[in-house]
PDB file of N, CA and C in Angstrom:
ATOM      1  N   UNK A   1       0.816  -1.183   0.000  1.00  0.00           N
ATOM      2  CA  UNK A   1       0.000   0.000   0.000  1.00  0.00           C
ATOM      3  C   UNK A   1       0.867   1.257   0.000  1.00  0.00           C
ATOM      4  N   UNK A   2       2.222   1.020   0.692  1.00  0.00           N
ATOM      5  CA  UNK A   2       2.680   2.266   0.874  1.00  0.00           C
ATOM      6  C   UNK A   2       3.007   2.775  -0.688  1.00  0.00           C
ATOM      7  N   UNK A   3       3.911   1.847  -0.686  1.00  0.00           N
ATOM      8  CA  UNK A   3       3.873   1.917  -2.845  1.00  0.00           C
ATOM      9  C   UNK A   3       2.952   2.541  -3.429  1.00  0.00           C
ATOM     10  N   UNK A   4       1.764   2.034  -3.494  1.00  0.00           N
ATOM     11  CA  UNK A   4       0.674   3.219  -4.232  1.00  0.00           C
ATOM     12  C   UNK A   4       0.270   4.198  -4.178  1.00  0.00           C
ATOM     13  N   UNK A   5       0.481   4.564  -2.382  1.00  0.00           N
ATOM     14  CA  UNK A   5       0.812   6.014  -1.957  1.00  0.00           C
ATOM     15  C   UNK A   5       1.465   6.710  -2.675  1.00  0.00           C
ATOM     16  N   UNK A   6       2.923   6.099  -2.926  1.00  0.00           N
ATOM     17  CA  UNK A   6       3.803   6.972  -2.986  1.00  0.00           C
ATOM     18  C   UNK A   6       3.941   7.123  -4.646  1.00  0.00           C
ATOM     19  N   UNK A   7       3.721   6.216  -5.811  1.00  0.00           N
ATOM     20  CA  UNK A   7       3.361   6.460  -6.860  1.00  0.00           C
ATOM     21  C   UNK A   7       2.041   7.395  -7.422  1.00  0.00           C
ATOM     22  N   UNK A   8       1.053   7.157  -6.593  1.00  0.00           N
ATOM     23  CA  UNK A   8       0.001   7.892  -6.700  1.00  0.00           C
ATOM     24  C   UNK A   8       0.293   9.198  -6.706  1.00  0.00           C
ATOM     25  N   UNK A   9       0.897   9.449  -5.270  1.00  0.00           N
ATOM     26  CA  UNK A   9       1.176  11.256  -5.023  1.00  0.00           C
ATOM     27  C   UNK A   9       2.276  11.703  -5.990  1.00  0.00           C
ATOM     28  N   UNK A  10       3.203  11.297  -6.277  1.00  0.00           N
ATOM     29  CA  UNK A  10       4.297  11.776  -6.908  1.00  0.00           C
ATOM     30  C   UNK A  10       3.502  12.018  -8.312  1.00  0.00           C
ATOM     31  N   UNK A  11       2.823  11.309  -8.803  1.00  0.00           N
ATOM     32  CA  UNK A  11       2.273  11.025 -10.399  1.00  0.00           C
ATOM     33  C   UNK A  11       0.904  11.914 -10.398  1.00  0.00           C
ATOM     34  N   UNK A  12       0.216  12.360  -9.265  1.00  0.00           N
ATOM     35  CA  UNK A  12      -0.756  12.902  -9.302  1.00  0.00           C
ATOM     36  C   UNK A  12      -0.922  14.501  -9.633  1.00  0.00           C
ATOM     37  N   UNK A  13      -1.681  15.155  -9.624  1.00  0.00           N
ATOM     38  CA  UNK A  13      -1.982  16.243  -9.968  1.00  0.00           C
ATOM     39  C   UNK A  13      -2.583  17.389  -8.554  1.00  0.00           C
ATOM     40  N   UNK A  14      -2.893  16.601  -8.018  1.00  0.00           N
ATOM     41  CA  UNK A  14      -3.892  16.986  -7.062  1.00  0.00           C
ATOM     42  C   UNK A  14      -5.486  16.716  -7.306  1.00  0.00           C
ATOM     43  N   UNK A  15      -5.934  16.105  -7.988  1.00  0.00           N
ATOM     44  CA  UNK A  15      -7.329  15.901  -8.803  1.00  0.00           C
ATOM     45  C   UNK A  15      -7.522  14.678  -7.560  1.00  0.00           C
ATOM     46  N   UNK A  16      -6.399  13.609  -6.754  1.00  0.00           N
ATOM     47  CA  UNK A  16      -7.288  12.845  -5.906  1.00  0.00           C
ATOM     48  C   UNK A  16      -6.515  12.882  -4.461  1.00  0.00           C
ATOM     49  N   UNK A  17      -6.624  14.218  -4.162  1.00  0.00           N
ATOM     50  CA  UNK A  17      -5.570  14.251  -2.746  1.00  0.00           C
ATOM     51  C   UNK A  17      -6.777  14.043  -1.804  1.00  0.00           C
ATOM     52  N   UNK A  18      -7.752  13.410  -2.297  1.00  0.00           N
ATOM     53  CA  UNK A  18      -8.586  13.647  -1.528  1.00  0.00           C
ATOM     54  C   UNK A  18      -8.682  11.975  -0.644  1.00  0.00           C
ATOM     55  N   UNK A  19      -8.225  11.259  -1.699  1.00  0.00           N
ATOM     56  CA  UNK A  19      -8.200   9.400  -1.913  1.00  0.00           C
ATOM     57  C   UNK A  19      -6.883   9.324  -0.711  1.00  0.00           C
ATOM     58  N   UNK A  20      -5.916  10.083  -0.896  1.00  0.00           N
ATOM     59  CA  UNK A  20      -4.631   9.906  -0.029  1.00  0.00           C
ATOM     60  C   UNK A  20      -5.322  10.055   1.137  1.00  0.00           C
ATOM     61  N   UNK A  21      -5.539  11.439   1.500  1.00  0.00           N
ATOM     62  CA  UNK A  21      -5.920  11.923   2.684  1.00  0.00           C
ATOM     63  C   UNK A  21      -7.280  10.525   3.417  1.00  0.00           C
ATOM     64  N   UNK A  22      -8.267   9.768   2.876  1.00  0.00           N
ATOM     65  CA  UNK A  22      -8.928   8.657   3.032  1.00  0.00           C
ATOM     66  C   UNK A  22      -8.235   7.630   3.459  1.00  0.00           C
ATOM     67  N   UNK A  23      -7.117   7.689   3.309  1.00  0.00           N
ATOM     68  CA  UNK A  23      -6.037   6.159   3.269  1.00  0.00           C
ATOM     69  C   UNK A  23      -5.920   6.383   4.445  1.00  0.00           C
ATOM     70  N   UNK A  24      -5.206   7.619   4.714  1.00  0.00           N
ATOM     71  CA  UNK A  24      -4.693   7.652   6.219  1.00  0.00           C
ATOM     72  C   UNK A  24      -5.894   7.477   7.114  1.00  0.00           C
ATOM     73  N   UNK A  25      -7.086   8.126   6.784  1.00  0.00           N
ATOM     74  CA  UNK A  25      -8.085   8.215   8.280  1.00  0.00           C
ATOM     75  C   UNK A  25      -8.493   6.692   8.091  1.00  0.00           C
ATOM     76  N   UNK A  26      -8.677   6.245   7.447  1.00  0.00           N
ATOM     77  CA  UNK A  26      -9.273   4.766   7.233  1.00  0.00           C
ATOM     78  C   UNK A  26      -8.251   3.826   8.166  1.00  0.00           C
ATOM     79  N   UNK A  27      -6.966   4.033   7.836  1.00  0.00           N
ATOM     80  CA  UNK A  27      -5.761   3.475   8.335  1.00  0.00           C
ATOM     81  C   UNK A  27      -5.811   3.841  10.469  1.00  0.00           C
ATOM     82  N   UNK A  28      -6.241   4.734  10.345  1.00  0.00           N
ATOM     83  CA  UNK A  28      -6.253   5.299  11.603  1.00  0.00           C
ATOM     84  C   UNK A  28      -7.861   4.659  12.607  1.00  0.00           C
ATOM     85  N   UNK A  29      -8.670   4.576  11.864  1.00  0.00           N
ATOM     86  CA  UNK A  29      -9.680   4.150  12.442  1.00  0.00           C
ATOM     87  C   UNK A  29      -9.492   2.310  12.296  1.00  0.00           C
ATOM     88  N   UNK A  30      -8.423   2.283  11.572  1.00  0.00           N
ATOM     89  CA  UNK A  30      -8.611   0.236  11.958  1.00  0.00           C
ATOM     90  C   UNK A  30      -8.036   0.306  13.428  1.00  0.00           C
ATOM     91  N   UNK A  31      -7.380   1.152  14.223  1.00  0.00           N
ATOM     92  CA  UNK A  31      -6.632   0.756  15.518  1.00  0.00           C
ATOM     93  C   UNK A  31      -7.938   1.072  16.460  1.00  0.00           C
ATOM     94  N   UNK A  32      -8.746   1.253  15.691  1.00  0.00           N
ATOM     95  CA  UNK A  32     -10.167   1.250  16.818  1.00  0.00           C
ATOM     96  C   UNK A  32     -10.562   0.408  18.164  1.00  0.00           C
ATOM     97  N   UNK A  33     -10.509  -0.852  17.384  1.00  0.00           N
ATOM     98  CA  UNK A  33     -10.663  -2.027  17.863  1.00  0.00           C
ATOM     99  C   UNK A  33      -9.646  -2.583  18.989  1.00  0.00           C
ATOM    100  N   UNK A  34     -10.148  -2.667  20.157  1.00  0.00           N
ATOM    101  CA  UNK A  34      -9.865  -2.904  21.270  1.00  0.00           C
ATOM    102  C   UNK A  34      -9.007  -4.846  21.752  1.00  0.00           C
ATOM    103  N   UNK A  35      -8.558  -5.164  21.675  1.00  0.00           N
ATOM    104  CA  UNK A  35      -7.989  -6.653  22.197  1.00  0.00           C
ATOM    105  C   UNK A  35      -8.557  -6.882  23.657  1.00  0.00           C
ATOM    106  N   UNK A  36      -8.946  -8.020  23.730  1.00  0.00           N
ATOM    107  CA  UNK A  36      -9.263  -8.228  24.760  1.00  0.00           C
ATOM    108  C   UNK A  36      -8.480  -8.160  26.515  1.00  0.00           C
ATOM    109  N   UNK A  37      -6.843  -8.251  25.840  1.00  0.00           N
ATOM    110  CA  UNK A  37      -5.779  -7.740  26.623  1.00  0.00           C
ATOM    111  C   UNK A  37      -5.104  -6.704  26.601  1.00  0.00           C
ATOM    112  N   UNK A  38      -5.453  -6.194  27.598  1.00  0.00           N
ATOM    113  CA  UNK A  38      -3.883  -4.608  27.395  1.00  0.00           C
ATOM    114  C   UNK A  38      -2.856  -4.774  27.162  1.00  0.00           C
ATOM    115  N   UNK A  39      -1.771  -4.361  26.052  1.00  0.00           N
ATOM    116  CA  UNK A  39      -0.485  -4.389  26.696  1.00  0.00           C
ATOM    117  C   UNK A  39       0.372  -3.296  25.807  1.00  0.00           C
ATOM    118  N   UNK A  40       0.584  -2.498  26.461  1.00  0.00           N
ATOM    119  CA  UNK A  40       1.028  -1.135  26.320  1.00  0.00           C
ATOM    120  C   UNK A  40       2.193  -0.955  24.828  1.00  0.00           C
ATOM    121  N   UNK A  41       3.348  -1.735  24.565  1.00  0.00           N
ATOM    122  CA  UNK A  41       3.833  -1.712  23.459  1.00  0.00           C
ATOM    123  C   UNK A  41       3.083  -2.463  22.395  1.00  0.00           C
ATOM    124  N   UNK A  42       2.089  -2.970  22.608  1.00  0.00           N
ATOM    125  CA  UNK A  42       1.846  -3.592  21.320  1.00  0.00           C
ATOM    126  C   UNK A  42       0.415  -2.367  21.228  1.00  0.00           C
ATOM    127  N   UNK A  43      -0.147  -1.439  22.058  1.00  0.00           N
ATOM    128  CA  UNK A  43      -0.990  -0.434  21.510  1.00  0.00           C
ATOM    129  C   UNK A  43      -0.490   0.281  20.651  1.00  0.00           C
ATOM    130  N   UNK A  44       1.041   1.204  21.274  1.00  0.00           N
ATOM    131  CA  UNK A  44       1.864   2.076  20.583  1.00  0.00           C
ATOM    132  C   UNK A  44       2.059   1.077  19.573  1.00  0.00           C
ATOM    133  N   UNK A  45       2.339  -0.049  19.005  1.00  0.00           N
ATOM    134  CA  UNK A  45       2.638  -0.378  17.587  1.00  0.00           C
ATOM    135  C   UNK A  45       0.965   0.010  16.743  1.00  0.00           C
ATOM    136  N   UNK A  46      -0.201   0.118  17.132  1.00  0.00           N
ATOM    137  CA  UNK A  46      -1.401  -0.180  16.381  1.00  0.00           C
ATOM    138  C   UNK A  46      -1.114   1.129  15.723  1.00  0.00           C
ATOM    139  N   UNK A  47      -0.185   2.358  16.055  1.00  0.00           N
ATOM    140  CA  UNK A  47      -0.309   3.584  15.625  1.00  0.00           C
ATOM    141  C   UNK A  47       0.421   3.481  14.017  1.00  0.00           C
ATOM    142  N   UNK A  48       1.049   2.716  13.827  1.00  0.00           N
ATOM    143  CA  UNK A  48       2.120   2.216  12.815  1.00  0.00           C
ATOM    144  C   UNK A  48       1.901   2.200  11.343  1.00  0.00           C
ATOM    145  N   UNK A  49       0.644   1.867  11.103  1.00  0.00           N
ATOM    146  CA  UNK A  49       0.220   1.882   9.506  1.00  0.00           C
ATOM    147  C   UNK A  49       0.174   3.135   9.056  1.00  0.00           C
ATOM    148  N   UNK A  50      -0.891   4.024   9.952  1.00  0.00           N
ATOM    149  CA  UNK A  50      -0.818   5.156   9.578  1.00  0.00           C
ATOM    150  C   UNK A  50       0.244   6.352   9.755  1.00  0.00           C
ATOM    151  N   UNK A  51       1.127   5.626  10.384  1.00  0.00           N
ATOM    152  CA  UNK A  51       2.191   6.909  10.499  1.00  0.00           C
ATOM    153  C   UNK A  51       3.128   6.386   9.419  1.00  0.00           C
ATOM    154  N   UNK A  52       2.989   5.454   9.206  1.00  0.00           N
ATOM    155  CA  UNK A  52       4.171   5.122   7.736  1.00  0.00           C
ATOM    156  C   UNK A  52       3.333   5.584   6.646  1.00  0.00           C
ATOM    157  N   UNK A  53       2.143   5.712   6.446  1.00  0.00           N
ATOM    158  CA  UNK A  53       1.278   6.116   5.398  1.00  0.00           C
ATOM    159  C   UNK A  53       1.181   7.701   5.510  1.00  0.00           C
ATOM    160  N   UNK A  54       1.587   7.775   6.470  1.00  0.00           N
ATOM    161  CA  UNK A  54       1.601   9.465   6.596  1.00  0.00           C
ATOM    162  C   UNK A  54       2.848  10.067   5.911  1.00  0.00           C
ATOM    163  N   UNK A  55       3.589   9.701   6.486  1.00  0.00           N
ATOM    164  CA  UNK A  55       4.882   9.812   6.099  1.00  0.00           C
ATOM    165  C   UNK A  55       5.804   9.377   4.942  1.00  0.00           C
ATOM    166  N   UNK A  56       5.037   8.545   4.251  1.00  0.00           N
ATOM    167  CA  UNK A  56       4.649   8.318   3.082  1.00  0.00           C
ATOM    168  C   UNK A  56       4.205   9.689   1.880  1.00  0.00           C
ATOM    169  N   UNK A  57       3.289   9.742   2.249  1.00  0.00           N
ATOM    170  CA  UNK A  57       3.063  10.811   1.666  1.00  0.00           C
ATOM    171  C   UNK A  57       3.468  11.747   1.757  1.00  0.00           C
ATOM    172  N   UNK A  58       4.431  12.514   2.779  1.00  0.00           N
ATOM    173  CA  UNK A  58       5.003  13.690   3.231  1.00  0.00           C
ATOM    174  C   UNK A  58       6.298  13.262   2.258  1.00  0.00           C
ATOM    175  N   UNK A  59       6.979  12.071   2.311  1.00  0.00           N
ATOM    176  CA  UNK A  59       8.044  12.100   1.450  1.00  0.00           C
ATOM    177  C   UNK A  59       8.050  12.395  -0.157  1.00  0.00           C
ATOM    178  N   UNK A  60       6.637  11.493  -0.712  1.00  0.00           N
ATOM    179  CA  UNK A  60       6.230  12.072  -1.829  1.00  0.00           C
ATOM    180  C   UNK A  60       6.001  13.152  -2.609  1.00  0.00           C
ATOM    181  N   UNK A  61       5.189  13.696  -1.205  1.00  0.00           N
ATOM    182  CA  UNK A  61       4.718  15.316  -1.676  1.00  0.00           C
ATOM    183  C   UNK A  61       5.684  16.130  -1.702  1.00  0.00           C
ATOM    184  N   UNK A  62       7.078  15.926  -1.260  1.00  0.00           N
ATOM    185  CA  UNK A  62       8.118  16.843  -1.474  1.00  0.00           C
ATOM    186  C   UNK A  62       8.465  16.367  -2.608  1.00  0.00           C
ATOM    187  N   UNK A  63       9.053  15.269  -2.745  1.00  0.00           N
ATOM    188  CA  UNK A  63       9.723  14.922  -4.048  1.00  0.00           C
ATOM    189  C   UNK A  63       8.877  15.482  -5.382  1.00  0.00           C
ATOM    190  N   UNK A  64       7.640  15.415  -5.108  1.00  0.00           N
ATOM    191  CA  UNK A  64       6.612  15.821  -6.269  1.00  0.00           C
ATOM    192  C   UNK A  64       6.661  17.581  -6.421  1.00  0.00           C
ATOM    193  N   UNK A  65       7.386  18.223  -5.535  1.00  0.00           N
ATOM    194  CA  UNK A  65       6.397  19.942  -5.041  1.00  0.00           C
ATOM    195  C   UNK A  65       5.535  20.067  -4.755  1.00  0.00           C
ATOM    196  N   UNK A  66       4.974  19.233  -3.654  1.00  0.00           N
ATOM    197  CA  UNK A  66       3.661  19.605  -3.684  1.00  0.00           C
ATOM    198  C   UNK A  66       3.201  19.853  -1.954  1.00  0.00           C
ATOM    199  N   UNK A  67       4.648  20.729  -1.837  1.00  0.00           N
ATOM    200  CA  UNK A  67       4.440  21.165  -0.098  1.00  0.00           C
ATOM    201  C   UNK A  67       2.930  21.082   0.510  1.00  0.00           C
ATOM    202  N   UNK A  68       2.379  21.463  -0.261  1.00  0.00           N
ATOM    203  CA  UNK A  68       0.840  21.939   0.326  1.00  0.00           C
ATOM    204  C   UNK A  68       0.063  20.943   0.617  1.00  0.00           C
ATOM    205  N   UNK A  69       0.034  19.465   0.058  1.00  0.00           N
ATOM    206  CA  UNK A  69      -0.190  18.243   0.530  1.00  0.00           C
ATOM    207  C   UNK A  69       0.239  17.705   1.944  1.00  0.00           C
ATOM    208  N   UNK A  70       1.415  17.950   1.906  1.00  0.00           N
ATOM    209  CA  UNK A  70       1.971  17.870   3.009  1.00  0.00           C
ATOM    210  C   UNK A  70       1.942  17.933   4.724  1.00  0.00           C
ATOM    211  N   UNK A  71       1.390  19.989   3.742  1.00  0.00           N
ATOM    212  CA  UNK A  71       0.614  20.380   5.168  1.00  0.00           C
ATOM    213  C   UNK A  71      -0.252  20.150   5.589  1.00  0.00           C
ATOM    214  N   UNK A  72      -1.729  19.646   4.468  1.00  0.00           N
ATOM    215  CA  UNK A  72      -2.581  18.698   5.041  1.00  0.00           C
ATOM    216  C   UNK A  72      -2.517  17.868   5.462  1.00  0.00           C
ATOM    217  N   UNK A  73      -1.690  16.927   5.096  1.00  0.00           N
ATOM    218  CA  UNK A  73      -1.735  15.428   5.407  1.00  0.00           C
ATOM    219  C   UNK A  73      -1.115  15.747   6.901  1.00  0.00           C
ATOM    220  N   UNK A  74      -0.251  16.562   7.129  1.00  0.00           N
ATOM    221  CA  UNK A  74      -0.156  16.519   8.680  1.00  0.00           C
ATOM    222  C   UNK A  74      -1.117  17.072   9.366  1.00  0.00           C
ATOM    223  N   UNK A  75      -1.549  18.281   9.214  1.00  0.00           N
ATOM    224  CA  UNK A  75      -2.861  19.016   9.715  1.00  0.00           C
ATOM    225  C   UNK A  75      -4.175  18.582   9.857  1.00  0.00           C
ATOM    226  N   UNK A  76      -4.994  17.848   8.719  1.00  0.00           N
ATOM    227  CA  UNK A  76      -6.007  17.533   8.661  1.00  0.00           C
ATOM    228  C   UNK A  76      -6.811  15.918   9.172  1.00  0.00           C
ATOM    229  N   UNK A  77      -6.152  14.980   9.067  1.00  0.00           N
ATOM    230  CA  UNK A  77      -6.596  13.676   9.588  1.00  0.00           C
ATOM    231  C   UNK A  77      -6.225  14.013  11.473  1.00  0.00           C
ATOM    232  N   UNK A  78      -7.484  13.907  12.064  1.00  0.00           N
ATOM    233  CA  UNK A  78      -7.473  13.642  13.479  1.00  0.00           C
ATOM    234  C   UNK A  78      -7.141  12.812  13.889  1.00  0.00           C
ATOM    235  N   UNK A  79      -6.327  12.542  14.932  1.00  0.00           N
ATOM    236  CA  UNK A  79      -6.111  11.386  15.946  1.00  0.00           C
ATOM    237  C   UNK A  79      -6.616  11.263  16.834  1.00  0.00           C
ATOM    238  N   UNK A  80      -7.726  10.393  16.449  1.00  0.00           N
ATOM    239  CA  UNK A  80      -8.784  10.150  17.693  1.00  0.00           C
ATOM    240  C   UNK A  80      -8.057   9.414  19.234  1.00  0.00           C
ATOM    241  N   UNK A  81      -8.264  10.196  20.330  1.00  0.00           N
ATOM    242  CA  UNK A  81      -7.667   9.508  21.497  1.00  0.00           C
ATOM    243  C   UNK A  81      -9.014   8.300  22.021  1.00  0.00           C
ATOM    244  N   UNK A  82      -7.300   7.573  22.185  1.00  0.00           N
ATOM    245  CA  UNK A  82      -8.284   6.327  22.233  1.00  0.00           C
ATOM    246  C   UNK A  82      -8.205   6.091  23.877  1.00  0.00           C
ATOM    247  N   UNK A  83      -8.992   5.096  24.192  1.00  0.00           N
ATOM    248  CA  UNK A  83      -9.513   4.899  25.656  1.00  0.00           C
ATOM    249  C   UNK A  83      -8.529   3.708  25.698  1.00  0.00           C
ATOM    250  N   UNK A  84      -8.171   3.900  27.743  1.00  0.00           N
ATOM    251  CA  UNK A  84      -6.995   3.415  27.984  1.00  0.00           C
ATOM    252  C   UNK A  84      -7.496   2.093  28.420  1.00  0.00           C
ATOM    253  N   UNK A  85      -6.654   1.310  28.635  1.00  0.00           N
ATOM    254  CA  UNK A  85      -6.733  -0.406  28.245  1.00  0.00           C
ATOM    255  C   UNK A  85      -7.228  -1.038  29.979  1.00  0.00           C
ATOM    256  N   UNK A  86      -7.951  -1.622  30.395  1.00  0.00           N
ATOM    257  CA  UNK A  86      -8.624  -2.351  31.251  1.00  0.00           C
ATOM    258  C   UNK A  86      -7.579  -1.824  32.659  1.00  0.00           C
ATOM    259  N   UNK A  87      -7.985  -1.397  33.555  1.00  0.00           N
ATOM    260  CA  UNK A  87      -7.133  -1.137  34.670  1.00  0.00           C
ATOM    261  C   UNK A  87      -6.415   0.201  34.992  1.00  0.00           C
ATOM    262  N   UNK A  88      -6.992   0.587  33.722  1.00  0.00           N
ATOM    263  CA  UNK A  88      -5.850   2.311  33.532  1.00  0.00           C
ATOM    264  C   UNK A  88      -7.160   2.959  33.992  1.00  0.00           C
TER     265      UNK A  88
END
């Protein structure tokens, strides 16, 4: 996936920054889902898809010129705080 990110943005126009910016929140809402066990480094890993997909695209959008992607893609997808794990 990161691949298509990063071909997509570099090759794009801006006509689907809208599809990038989807990847990430989509990516961000799979860590929704709760395990039935807590355990604190393997939460901090659930953050992982989307920060390589983020960053992903931040590498792209430079290589492409296209700073202004950039600043969305950091600015605009929320990070929903998530609720702390059984006992916290």
């Amino acid at each position: 996936m990161l691949h298509l990110l990063a071909n997509g943005i570099f090759h794009d126009d801006g006509i689907h920054d809208h599809v990038w910016k989807r990847a990430v929140e989509r990516l961000d809402r799979l860590r929704d889902t709760m395990p039935n066990r807590y355990n604190e480094h393997l939460e901090k890993l659930r953050h992982l898809p989307a920060l390589l997909a983020t960053w992903t695209i931040g590498v792209a959008a430079i290589l492409s010129h296209r700073e202004e992607l950039l600043a969305r893609a950091l600015y605009r997808p929320g990070w929903a705080a998530q609720a702390a794990g059984p006992g916290r």
